[in-house]
C-alpha atoms as a PDB file:
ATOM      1  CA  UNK A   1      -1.192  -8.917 -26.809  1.00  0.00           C
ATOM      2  CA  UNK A   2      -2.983 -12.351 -26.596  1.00  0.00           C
ATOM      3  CA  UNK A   3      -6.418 -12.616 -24.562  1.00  0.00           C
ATOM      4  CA  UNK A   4      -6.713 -14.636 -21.688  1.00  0.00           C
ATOM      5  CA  UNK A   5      -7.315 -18.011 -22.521  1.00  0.00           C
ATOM      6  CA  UNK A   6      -9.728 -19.785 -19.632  1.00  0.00           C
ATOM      7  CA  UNK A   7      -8.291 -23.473 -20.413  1.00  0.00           C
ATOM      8  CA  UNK A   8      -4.949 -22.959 -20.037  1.00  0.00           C
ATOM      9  CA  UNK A   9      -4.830 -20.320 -17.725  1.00  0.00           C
ATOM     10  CA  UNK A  10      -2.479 -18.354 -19.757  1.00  0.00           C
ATOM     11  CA  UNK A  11      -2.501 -14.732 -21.051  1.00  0.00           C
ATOM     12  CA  UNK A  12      -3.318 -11.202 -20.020  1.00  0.00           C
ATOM     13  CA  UNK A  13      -6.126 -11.173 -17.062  1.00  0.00           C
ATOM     14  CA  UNK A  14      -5.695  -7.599 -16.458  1.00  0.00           C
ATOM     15  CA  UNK A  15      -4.257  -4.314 -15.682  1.00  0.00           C
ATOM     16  CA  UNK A  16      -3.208  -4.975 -12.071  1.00  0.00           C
ATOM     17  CA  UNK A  17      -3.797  -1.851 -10.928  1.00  0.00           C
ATOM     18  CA  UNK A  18      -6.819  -2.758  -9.084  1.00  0.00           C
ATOM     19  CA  UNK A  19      -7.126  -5.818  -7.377  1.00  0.00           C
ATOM     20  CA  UNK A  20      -9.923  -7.997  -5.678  1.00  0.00           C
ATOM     21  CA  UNK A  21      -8.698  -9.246  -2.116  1.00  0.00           C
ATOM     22  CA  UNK A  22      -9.861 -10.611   0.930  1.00  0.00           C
ATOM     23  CA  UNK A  23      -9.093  -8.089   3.985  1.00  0.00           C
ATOM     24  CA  UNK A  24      -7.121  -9.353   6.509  1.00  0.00           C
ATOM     25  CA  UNK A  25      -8.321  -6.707   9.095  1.00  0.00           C
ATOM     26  CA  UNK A  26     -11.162  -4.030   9.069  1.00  0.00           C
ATOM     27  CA  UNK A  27     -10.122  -1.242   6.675  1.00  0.00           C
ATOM     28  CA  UNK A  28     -11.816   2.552   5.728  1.00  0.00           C
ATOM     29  CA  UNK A  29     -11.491   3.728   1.763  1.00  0.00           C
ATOM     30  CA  UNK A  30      -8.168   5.299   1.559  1.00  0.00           C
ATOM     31  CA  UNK A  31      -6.439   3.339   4.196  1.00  0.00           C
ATOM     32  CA  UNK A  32      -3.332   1.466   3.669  1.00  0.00           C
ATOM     33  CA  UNK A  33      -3.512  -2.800   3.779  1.00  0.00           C
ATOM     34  CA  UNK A  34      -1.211  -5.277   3.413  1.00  0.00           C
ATOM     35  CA  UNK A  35      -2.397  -8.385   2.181  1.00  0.00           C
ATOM     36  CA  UNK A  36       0.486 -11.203   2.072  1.00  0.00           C
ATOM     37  CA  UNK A  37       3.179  -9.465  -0.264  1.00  0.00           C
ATOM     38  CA  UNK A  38       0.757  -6.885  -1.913  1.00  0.00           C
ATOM     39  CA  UNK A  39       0.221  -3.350  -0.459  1.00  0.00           C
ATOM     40  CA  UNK A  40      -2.423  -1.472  -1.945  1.00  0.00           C
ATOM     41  CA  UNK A  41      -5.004   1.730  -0.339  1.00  0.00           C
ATOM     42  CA  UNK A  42      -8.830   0.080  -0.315  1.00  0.00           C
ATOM     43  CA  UNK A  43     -10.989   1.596  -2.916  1.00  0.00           C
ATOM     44  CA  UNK A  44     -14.034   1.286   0.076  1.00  0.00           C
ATOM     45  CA  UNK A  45     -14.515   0.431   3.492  1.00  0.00           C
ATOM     46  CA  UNK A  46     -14.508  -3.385   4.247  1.00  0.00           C
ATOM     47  CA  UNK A  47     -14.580  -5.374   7.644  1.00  0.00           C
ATOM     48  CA  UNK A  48     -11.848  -8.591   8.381  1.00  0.00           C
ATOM     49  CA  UNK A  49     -12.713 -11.272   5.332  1.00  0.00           C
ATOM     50  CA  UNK A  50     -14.443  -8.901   3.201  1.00  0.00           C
ATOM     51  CA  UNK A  51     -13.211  -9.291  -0.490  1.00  0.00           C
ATOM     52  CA  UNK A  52     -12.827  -5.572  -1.674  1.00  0.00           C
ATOM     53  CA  UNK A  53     -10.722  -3.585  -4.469  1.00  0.00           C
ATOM     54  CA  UNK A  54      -7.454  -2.216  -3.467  1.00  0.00           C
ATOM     55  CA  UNK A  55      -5.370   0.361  -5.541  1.00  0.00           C
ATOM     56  CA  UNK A  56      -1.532  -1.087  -6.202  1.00  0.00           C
ATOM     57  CA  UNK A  57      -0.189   2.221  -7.558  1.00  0.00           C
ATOM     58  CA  UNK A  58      -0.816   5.826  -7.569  1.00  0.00           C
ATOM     59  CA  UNK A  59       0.364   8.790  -5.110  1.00  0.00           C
ATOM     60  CA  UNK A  60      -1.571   8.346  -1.687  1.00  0.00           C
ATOM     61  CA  UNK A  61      -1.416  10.857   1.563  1.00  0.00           C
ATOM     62  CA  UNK A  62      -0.881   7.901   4.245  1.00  0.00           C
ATOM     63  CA  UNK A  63      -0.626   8.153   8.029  1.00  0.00           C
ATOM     64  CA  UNK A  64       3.050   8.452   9.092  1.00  0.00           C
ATOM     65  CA  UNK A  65       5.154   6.970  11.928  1.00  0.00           C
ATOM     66  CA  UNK A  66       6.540  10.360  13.578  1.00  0.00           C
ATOM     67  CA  UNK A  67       9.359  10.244  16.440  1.00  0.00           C
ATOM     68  CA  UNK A  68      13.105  10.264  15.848  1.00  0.00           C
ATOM     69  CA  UNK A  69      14.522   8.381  12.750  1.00  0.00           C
ATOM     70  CA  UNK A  70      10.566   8.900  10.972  1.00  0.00           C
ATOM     71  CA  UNK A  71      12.196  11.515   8.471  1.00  0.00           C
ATOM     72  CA  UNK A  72      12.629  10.741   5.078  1.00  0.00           C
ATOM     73  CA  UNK A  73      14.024  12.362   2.013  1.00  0.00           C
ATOM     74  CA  UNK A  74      12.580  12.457  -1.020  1.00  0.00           C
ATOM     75  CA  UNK A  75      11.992   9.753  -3.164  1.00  0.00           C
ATOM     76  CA  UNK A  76      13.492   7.264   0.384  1.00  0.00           C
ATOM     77  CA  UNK A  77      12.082   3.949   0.375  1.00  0.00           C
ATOM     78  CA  UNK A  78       8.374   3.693   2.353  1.00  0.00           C
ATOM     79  CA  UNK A  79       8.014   0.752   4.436  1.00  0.00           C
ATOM     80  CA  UNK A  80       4.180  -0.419   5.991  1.00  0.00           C
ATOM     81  CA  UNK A  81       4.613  -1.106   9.609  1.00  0.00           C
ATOM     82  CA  UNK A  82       1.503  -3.689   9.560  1.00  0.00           C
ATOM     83  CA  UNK A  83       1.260  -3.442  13.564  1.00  0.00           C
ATOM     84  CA  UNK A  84       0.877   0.061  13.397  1.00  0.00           C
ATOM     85  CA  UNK A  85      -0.649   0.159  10.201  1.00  0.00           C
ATOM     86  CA  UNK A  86       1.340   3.259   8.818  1.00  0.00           C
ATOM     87  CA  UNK A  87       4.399   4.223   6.528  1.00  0.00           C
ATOM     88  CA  UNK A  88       7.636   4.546   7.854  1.00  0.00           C
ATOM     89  CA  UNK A  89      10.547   5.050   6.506  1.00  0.00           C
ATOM     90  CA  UNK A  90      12.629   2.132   8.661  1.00  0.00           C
ATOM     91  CA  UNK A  91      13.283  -0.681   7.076  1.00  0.00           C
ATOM     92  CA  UNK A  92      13.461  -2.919  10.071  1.00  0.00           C
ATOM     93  CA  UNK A  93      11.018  -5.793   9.333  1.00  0.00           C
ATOM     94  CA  UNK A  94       8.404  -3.751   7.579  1.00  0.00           C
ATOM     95  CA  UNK A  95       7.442  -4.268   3.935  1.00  0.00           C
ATOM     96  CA  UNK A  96       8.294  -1.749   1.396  1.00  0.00           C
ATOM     97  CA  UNK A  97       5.961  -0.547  -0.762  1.00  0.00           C
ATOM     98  CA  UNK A  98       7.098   2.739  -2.928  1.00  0.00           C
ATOM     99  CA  UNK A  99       8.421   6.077  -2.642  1.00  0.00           C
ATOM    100  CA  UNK A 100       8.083   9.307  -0.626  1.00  0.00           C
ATOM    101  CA  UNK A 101       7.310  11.906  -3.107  1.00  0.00           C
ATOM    102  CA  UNK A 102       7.756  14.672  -0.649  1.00  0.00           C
ATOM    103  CA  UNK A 103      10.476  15.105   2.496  1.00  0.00           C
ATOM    104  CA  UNK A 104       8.590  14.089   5.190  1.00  0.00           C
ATOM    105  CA  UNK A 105       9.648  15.742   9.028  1.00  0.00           C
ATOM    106  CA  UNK A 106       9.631  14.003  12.311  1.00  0.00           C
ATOM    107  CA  UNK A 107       6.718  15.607  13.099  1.00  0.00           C
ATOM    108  CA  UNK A 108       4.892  14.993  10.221  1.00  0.00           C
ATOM    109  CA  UNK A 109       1.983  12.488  10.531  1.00  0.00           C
ATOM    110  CA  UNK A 110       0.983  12.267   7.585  1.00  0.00           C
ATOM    111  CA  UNK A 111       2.985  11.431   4.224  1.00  0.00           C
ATOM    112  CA  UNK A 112       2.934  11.623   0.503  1.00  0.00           C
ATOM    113  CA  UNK A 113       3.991   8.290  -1.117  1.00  0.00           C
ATOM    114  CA  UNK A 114       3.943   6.620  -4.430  1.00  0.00           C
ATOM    115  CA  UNK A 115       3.060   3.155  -4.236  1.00  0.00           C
ATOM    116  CA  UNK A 116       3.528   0.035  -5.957  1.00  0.00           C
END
C-alpha cells in the first residue's frame, strides 16, 4: 500500500473508521449524526460547529422510531430520520445507514444496528 503523498494528494490517508467532522447540531457520545452523506455515532459530546470524531462502523444500540410500520426484521435496512434524530426502518426520505442486527418490535425504542 503506498503512503499518502502531501503534494499530490494521492494515497492512503487512513482507516475511515473514525472521522473528524464538524457537527451540524448539538450531539452526546453515543448519539447518532448525520453529517451530509456520512452517518456515524460521536465518539464525545460536541455542541452545533464543534469538529469532533464520529464512529462510521461498528454495532450501536440507537434510539428507535416506535408506532405502526417501526418493526423490522433482521438484518432490514436502518434509515436515520434526521428530524427526529433516530433509526427507523422506513425508507421514506431518510438516509440509510446499515443493518438491524436484531428484530426490532413496535414497541421497541431502542435498536441494535450495524452501521456503515
Amino acid at each position: 500500500m503506498k503512503g499518502y503523498d502531501p503534494s499530490t494528494g494521492l494515497g492512503y490517508i487512513q482507516t475511515g473508521r473514525y472521522l473528524e467532522v464538524t457537527l451540524p447540531y448539538a450531539r452526546s457520545g453515543g448519539q447518532g449524526v448525520l453529517v451530509g452523506d456520512i452517518f456515524g455515532i460521536c465518539t464525545v459530546d460536541g455542541a452545533q460547529g464543534e469538529v469532533i470524531n464520529i464512529d462510521t462502523e461498528c454495532v450501536y444500540g440507537l434510539v428507535a422510531a416506535t408506532g405502526s410500520g417501526n418493526d423490522a426484521a433482521q438484518g432490514a435496512a436502518a434509515y436515520w430520520d434526521d428530524t427526529n434524530k433516530r433509526i427507523t426502518p422506513q425508507a421514506s426520505t431518510h438516509k440509510k445507514v446499515g443493518n438491524f442486527v436484531t428484530a426490532k418490535t413496535t414497541t421497541q425504542a431502542f435498536a441494535s444496528v450495524k452501521i456503515g
